[in-house]
C-alpha atoms as a PDB file:
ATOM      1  CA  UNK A   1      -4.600   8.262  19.194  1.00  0.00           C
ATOM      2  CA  UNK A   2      -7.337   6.041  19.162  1.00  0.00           C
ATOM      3  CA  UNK A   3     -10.109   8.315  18.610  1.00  0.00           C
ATOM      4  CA  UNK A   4      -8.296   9.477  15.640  1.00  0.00           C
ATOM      5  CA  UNK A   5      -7.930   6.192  14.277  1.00  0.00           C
ATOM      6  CA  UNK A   6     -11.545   5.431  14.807  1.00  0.00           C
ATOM      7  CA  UNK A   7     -12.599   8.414  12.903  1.00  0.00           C
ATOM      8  CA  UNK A   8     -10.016   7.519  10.099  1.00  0.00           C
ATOM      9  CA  UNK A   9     -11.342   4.556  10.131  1.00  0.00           C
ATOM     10  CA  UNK A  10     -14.943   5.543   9.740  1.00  0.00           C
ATOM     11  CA  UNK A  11     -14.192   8.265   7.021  1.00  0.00           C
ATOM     12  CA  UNK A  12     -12.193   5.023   4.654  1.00  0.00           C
ATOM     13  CA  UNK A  13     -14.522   1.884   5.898  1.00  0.00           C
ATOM     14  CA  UNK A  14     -16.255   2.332   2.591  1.00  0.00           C
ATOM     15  CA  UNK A  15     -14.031   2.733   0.472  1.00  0.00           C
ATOM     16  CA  UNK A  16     -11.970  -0.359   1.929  1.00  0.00           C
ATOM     17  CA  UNK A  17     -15.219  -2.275   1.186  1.00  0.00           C
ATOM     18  CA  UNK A  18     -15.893  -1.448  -2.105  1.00  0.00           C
ATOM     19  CA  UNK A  19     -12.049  -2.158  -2.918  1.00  0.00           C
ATOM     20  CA  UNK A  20     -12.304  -5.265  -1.339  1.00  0.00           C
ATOM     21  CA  UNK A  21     -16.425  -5.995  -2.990  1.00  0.00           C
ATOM     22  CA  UNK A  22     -15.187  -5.405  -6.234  1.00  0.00           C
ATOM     23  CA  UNK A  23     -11.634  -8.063  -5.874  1.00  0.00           C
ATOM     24  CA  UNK A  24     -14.332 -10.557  -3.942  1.00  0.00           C
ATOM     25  CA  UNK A  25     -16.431 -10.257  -7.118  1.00  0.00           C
ATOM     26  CA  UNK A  26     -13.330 -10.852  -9.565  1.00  0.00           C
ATOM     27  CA  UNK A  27     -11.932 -13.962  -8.043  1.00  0.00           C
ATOM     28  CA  UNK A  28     -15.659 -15.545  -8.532  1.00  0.00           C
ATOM     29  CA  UNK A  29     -15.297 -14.886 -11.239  1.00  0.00           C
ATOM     30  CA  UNK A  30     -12.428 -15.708 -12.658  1.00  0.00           C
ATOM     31  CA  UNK A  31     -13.006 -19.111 -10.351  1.00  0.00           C
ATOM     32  CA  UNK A  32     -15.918 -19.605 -12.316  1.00  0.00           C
ATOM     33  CA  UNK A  33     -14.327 -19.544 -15.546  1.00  0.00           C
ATOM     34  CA  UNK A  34     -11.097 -21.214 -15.027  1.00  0.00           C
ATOM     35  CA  UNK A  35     -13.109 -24.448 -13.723  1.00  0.00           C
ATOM     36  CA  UNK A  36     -15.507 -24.146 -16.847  1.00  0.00           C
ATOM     37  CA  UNK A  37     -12.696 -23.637 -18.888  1.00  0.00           C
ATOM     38  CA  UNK A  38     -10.435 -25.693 -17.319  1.00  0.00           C
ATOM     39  CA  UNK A  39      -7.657 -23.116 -17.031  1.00  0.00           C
ATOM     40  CA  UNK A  40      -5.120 -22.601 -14.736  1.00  0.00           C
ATOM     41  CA  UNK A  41      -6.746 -20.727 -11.143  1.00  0.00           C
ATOM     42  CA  UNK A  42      -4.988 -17.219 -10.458  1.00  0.00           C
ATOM     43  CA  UNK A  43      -7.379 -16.354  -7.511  1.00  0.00           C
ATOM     44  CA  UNK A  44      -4.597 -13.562  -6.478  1.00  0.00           C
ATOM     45  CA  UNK A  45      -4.682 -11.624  -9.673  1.00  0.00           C
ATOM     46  CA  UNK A  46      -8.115 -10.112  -8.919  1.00  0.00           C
ATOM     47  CA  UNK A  47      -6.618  -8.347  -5.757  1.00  0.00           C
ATOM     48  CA  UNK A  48      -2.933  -8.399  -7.010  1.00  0.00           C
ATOM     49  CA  UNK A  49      -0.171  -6.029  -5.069  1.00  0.00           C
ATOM     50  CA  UNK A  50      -0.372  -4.120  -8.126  1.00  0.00           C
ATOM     51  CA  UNK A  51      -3.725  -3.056  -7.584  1.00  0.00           C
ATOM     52  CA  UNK A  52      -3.504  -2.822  -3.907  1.00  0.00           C
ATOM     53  CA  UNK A  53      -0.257  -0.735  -3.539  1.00  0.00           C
ATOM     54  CA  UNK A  54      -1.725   1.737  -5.987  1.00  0.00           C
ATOM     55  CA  UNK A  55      -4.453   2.099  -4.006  1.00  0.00           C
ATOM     56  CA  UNK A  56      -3.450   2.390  -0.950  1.00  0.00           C
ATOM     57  CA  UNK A  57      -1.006   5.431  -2.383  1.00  0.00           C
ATOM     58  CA  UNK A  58      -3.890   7.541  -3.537  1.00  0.00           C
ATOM     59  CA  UNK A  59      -5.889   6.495  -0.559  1.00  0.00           C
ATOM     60  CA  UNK A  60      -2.825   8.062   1.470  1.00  0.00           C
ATOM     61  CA  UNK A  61      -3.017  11.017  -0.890  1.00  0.00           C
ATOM     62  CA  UNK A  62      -6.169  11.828  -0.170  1.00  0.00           C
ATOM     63  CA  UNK A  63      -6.021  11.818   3.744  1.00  0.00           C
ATOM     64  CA  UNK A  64      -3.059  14.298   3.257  1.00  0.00           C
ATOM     65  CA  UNK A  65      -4.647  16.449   1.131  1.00  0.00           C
ATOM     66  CA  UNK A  66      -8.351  16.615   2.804  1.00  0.00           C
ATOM     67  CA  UNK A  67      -8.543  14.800   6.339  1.00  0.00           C
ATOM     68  CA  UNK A  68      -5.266  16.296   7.364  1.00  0.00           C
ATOM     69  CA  UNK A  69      -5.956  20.025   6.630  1.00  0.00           C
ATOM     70  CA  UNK A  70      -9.933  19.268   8.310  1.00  0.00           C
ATOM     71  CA  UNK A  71      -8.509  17.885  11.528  1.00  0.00           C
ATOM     72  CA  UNK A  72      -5.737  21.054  12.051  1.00  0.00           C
ATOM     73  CA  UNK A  73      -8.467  23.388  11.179  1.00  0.00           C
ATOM     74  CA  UNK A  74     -10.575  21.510  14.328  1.00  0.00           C
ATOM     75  CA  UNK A  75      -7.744  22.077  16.210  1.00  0.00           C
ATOM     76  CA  UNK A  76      -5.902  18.455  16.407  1.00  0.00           C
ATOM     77  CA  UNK A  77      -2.345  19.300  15.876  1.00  0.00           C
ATOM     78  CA  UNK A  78      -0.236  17.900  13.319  1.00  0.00           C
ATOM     79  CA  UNK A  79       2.514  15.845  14.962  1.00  0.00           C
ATOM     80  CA  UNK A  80      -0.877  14.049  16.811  1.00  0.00           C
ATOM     81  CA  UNK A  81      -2.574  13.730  13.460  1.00  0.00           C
ATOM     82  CA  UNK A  82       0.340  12.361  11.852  1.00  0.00           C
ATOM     83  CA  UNK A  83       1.335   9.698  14.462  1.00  0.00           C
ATOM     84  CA  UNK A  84      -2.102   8.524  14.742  1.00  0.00           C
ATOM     85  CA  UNK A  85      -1.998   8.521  10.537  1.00  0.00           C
ATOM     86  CA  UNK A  86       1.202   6.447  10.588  1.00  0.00           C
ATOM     87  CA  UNK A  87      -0.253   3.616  13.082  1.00  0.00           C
ATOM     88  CA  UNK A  88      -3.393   3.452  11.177  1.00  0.00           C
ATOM     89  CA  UNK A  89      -1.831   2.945   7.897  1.00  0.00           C
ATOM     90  CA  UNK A  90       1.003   0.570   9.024  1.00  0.00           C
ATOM     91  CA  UNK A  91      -2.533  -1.726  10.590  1.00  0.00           C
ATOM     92  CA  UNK A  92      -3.617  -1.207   6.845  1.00  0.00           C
ATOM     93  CA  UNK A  93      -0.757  -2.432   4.850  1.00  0.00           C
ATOM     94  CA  UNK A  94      -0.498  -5.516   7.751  1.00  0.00           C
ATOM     95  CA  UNK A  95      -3.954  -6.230   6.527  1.00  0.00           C
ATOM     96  CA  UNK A  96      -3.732  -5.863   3.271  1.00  0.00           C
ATOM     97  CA  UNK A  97      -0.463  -7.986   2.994  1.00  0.00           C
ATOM     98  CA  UNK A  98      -2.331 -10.900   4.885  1.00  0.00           C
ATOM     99  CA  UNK A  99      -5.343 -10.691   2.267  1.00  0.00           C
ATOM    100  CA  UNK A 100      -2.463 -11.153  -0.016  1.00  0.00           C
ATOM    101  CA  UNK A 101      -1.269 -13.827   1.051  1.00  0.00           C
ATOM    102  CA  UNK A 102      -4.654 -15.850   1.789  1.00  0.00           C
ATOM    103  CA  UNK A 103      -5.456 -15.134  -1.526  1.00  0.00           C
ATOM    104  CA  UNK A 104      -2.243 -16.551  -2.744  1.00  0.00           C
ATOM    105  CA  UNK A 105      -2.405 -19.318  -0.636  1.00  0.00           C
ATOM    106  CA  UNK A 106      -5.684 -20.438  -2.146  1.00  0.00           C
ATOM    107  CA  UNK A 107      -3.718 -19.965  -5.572  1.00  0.00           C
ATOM    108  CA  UNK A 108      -1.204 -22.234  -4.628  1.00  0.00           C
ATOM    109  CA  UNK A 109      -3.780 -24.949  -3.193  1.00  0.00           C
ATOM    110  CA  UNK A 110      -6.236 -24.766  -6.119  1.00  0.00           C
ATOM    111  CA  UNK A 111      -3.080 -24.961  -8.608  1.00  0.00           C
ATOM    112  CA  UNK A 112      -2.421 -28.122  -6.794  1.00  0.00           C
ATOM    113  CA  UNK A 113       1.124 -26.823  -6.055  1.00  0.00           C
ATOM    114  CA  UNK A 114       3.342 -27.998  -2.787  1.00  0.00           C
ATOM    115  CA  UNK A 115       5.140 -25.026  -2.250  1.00  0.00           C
ATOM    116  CA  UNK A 116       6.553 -24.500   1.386  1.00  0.00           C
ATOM    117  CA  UNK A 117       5.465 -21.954   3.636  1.00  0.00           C
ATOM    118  CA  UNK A 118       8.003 -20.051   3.534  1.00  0.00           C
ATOM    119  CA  UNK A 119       7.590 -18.272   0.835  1.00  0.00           C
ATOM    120  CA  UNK A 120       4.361 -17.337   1.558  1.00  0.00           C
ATOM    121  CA  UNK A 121       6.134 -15.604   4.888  1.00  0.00           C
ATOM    122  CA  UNK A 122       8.312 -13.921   2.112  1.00  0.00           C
ATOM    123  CA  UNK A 123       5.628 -12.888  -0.012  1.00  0.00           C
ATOM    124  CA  UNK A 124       3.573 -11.407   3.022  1.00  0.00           C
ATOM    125  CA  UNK A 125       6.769  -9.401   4.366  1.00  0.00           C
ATOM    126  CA  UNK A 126       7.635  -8.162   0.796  1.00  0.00           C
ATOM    127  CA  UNK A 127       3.826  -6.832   0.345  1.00  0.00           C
ATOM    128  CA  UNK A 128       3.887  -5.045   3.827  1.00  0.00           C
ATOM    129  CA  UNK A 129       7.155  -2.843   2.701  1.00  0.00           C
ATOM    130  CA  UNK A 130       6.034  -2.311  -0.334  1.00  0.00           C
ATOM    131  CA  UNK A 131       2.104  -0.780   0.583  1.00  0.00           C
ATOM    132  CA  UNK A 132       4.022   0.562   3.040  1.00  0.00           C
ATOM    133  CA  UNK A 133       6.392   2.556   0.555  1.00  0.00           C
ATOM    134  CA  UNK A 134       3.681   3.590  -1.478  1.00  0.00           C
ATOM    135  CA  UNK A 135       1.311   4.682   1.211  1.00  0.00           C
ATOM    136  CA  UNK A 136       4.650   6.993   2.394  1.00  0.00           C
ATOM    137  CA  UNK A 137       5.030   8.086  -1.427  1.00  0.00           C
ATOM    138  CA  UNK A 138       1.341   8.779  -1.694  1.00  0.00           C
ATOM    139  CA  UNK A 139       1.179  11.144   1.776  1.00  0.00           C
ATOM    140  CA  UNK A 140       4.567  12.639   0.219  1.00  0.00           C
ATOM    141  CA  UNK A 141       2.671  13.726  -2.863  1.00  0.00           C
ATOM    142  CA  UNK A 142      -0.614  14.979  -1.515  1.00  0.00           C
ATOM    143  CA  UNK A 143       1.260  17.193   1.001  1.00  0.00           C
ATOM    144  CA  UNK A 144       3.742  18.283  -1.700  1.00  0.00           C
ATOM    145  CA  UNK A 145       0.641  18.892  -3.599  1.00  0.00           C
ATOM    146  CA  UNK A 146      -0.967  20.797  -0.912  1.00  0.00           C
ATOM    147  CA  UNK A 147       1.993  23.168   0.249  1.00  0.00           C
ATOM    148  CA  UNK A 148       3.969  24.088  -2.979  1.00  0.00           C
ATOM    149  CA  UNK A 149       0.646  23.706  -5.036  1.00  0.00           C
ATOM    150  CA  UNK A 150       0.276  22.131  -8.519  1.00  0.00           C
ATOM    151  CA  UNK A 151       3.406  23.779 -10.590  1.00  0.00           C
ATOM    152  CA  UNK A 152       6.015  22.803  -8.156  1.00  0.00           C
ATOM    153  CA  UNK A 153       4.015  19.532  -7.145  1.00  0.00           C
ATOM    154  CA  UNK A 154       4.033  18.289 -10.517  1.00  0.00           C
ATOM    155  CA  UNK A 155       7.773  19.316 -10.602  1.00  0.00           C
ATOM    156  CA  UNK A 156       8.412  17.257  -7.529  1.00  0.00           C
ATOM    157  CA  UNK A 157       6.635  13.837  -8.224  1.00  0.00           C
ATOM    158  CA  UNK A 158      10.614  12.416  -9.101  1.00  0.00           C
ATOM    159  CA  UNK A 159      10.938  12.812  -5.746  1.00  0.00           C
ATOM    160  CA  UNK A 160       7.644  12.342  -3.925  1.00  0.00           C
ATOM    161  CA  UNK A 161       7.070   9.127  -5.665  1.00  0.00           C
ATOM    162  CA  UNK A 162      11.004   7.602  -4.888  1.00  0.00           C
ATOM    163  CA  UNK A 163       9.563   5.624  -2.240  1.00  0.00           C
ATOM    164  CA  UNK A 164       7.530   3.315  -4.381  1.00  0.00           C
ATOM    165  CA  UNK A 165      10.305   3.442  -7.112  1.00  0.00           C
ATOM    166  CA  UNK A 166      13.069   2.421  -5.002  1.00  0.00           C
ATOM    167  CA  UNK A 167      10.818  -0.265  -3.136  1.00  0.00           C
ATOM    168  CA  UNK A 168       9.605  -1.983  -7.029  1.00  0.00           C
ATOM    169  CA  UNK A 169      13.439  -1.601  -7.985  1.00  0.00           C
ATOM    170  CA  UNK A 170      14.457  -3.747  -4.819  1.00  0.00           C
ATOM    171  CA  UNK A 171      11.553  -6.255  -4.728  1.00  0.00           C
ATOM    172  CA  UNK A 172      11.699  -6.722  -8.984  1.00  0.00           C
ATOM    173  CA  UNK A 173      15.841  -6.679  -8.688  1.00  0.00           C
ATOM    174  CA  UNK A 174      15.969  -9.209  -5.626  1.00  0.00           C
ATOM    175  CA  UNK A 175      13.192 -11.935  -7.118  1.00  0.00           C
ATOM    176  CA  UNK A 176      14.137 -11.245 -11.068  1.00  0.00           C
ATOM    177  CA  UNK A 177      11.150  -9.673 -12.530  1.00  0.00           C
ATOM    178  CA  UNK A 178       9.133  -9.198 -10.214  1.00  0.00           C
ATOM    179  CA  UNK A 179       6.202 -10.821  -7.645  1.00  0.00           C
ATOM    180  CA  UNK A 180       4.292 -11.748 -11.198  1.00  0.00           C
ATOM    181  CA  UNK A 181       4.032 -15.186 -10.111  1.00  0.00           C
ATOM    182  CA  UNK A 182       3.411 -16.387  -6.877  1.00  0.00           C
ATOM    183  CA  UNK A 183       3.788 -20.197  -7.255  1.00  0.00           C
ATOM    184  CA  UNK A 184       7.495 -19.137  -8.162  1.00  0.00           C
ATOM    185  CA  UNK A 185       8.375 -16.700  -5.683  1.00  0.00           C
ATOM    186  CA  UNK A 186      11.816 -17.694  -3.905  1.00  0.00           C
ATOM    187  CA  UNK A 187      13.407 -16.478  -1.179  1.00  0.00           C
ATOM    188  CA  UNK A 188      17.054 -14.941  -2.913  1.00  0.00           C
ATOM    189  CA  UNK A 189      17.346 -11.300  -2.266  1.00  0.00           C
ATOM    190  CA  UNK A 190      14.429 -11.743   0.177  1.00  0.00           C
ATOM    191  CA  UNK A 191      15.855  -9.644   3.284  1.00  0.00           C
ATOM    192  CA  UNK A 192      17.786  -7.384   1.173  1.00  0.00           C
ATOM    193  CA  UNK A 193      14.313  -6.327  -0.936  1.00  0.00           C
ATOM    194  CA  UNK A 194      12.645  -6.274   2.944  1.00  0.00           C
ATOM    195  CA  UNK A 195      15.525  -3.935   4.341  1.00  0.00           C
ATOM    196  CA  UNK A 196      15.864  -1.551   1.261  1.00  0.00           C
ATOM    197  CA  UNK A 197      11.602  -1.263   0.899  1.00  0.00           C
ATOM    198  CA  UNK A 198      11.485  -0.729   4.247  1.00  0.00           C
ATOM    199  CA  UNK A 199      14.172   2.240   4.564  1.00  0.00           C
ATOM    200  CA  UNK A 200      12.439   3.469   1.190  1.00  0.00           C
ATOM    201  CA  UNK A 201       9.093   3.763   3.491  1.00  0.00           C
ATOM    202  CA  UNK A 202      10.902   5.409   6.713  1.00  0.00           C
ATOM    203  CA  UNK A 203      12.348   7.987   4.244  1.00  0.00           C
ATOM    204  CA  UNK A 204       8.903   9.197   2.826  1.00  0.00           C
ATOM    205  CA  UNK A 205       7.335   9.042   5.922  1.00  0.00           C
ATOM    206  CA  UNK A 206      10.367  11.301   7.533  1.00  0.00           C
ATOM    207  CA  UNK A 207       9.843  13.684   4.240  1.00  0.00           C
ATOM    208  CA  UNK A 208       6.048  14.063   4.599  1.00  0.00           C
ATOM    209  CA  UNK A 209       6.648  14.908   7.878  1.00  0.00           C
ATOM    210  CA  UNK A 210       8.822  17.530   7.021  1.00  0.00           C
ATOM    211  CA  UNK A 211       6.812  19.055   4.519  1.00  0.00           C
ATOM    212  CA  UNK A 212       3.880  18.978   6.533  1.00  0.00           C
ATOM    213  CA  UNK A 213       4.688  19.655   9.880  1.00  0.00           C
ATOM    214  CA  UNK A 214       4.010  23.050   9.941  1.00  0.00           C
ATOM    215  CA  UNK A 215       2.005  23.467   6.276  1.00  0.00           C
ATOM    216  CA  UNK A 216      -0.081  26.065   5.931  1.00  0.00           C
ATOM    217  CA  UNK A 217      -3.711  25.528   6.089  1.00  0.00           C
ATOM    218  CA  UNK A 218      -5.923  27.144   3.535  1.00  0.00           C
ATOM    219  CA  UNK A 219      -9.298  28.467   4.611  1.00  0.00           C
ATOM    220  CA  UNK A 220     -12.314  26.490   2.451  1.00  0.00           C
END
């Protein structure tokens, strides 16, 4: 599993850095100007879960659609493939949460505000189900994609992205509106968003890998 990580890892390490170049470049900036301007500091904005759990979907989609296919073809098989996917990913969104998290730390600090640290626990376990969910909806739709091709994809995105939907629905429902601001996120609804997020995840994951355990692979 771990030479399969590795590998993952060196195929994405770029990309990962020029996501995470281009949010270090934002929050200068938008330091920069709040302090000239004297306006309110939103440091997490520039990397915001919006950004992040879109990204990490099509990042998803794009290891199902390319790496998965060129790692069968070397004769890795699947169910490997896929577990060693899954661990990977799940290190990912753990990372990606914390970043989060930092970065809304230093919101909270710069804004001056005493909130207590338990919401930022909330905050960082709402942001790992969620990238979670969308990195399942995103390997959903690339293998979709890949097997049934792009008429019946297309047709199936209602149900290949589900994941995602259900995980905004809970998270938006539980904190009303939405993880918009961080400096008011409360705990109500917390473990309910958590729980439903989560089994939104376990369900795309347990679809891809019906979809694509035994997918055809297409000569290049």
């Amino acid at each position: 599993m771990g030479d399969i990580m590795s590998l993952l890892w060196a195929g994405l390490r770029k990309t990962f850095a020029v996501y995470w170049s281009i949010g270090a470049v934002a929050v200068g900036v938008g330091l920069y100007f709040s302090n000239r301007l004297d306006m309110p500091v939103v440091a997490n904005n520039a990397a915001s879960n919006g950004i992040a759990k879109v990204f990490l979907g099509v990042v998803a989609l794009i290891v199902a659609v390319s790496t998965l296919p060129l790692f069968v073809t070397y004769g890795l098989t699947r169910r490997r493939f896929t577990r060693a996917a899954a661990v990977f990913a799940t290190l990912v969104c753990l990372a990606y949460a914390a970043a989060q998290t930092v970065l809304a730390a230093l919101d909270l600090t710069l804004r001056g505000s005493d909130e207590p640290a338990g919401k930022l626990v909330t905050l960082f376990s709402t942001n790992v189900t969620m990238f979670l969910a969308y990195t399942a909806a995103g390997w959903l739709v690339g293998l979709a994609y890949y097997r049934y091709g792009g008429g019946w994809g297309t047709l199936l995105l209602p149900l290949t992205l589900a994941p995602a939907a259900v995980a905004d629905w809970a998270i938006s429902y539980s904190f009303g509106g939405g993880l918009r601001s961080y400096a008011e996120l409360g705990t109500r609804g917390a473990a309910m968003a958590v729980t439903v997020a989560l089994a939104a995840a376990l369900a795309g994951a347990a679809a891809g890998w019906m979809v694509g355990r035994d997918v055809p692979i297409r000569s290049r």
